[in-house]
Protein backbone atom coordinates (compact mmCIF):
# COMPACT_ATOMS: atom_id res chain seq x y z
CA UNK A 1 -19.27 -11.67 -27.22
CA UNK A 2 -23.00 -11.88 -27.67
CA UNK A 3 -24.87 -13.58 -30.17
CA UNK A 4 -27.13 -10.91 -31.86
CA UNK A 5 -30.07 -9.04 -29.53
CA UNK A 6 -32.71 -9.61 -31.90
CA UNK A 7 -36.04 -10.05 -29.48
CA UNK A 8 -37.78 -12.89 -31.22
CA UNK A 9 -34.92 -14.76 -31.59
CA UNK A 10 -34.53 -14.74 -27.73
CA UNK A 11 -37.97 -14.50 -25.87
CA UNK A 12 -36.40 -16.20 -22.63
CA UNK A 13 -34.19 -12.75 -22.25
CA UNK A 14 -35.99 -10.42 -24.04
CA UNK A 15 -36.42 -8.00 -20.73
CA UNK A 16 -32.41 -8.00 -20.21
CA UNK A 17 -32.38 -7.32 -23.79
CA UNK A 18 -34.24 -3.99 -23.51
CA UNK A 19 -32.60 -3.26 -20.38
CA UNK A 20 -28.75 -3.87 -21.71
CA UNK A 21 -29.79 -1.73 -25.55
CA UNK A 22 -31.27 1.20 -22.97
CA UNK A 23 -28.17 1.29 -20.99
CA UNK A 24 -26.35 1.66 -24.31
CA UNK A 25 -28.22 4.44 -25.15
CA UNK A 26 -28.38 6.31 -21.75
CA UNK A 27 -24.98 5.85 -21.56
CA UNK A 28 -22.97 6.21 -24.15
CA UNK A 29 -18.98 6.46 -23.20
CA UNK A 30 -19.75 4.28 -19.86
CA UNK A 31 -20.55 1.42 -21.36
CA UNK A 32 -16.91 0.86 -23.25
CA UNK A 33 -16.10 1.68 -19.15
CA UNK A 34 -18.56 -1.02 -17.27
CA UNK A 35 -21.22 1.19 -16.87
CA UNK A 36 -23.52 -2.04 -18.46
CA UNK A 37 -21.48 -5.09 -17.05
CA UNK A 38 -23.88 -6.17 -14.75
CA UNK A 39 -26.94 -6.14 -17.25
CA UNK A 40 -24.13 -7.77 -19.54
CA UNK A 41 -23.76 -10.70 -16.90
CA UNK A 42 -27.54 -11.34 -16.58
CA UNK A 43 -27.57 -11.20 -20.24
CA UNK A 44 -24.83 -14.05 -20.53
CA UNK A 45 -26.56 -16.13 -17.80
CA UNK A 46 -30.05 -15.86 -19.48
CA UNK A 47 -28.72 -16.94 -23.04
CA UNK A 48 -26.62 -20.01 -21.25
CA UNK A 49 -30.15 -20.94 -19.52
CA UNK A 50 -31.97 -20.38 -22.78
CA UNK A 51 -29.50 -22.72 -24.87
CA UNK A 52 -29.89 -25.06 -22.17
CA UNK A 53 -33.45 -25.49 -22.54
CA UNK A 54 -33.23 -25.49 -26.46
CA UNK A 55 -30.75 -28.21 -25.89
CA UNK A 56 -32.95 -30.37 -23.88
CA UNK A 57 -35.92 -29.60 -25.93
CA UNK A 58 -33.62 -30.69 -29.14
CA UNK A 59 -32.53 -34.14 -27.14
CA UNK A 60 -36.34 -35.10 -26.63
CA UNK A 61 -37.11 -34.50 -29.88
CA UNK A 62 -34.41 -36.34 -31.21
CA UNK A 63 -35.21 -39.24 -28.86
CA UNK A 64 -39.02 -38.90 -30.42
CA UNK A 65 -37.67 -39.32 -33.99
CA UNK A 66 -35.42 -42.05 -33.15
CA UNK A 67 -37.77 -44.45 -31.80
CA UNK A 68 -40.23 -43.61 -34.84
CA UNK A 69 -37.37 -44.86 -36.91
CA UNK A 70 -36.57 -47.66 -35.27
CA UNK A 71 -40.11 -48.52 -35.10
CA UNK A 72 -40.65 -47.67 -39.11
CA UNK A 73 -37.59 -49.84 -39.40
CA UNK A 74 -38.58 -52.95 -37.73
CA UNK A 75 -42.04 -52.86 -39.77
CA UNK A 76 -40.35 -52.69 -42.75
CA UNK A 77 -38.13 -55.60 -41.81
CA UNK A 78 -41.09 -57.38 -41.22
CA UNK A 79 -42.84 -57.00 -44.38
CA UNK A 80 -39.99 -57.60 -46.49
CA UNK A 81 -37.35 -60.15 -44.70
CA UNK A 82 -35.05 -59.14 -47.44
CA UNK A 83 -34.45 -56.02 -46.04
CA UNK A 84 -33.62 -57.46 -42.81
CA UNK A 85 -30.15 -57.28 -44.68
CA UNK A 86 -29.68 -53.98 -44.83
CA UNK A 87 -30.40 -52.48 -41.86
């Protein structure tokens, strides 16, 4: 199972995606018999790629946020040594 072909959702794979919904349509019983599988393959191996790079992507922005944090944190432990307490 695929998660939905929606282009702009997926720019990565949007090619495959137009290739796989044309198969569909130029064949319509041989694709419930493998007539698409191979386009269906690509397809799976772009969108693992893709959510590979989203998942990186998400990591270094997480990183990013965390050190801002951190540093927000320490300044406000500085200012007010009361704090230091709590965090």
């Amino acid at each position: 199972m695929h998660p939905p072909l929606t282009l702009h959702r997926h720019p990565m794979c949007a090619e495959i995606i137009e290739q796989f919904q044309q198969c569909h349509l130029d064949h319509p019983i041989g694709k419930f018999f493998g007539e698409c599988t191979d386009l269906k393959i690509k397809l799976d191996r772009c969108f693992r790629e893709e959510k590979a790079v989203k998942r990186k992507a998400n990591f270094e922005e997480s990183k990013k946020l965390k050190e801002r944090l951190q540093t927000l944190r320490k300044e406000a432990a500085e200012r007010s040594p009361e704090l230091k307490n709590y965090m």
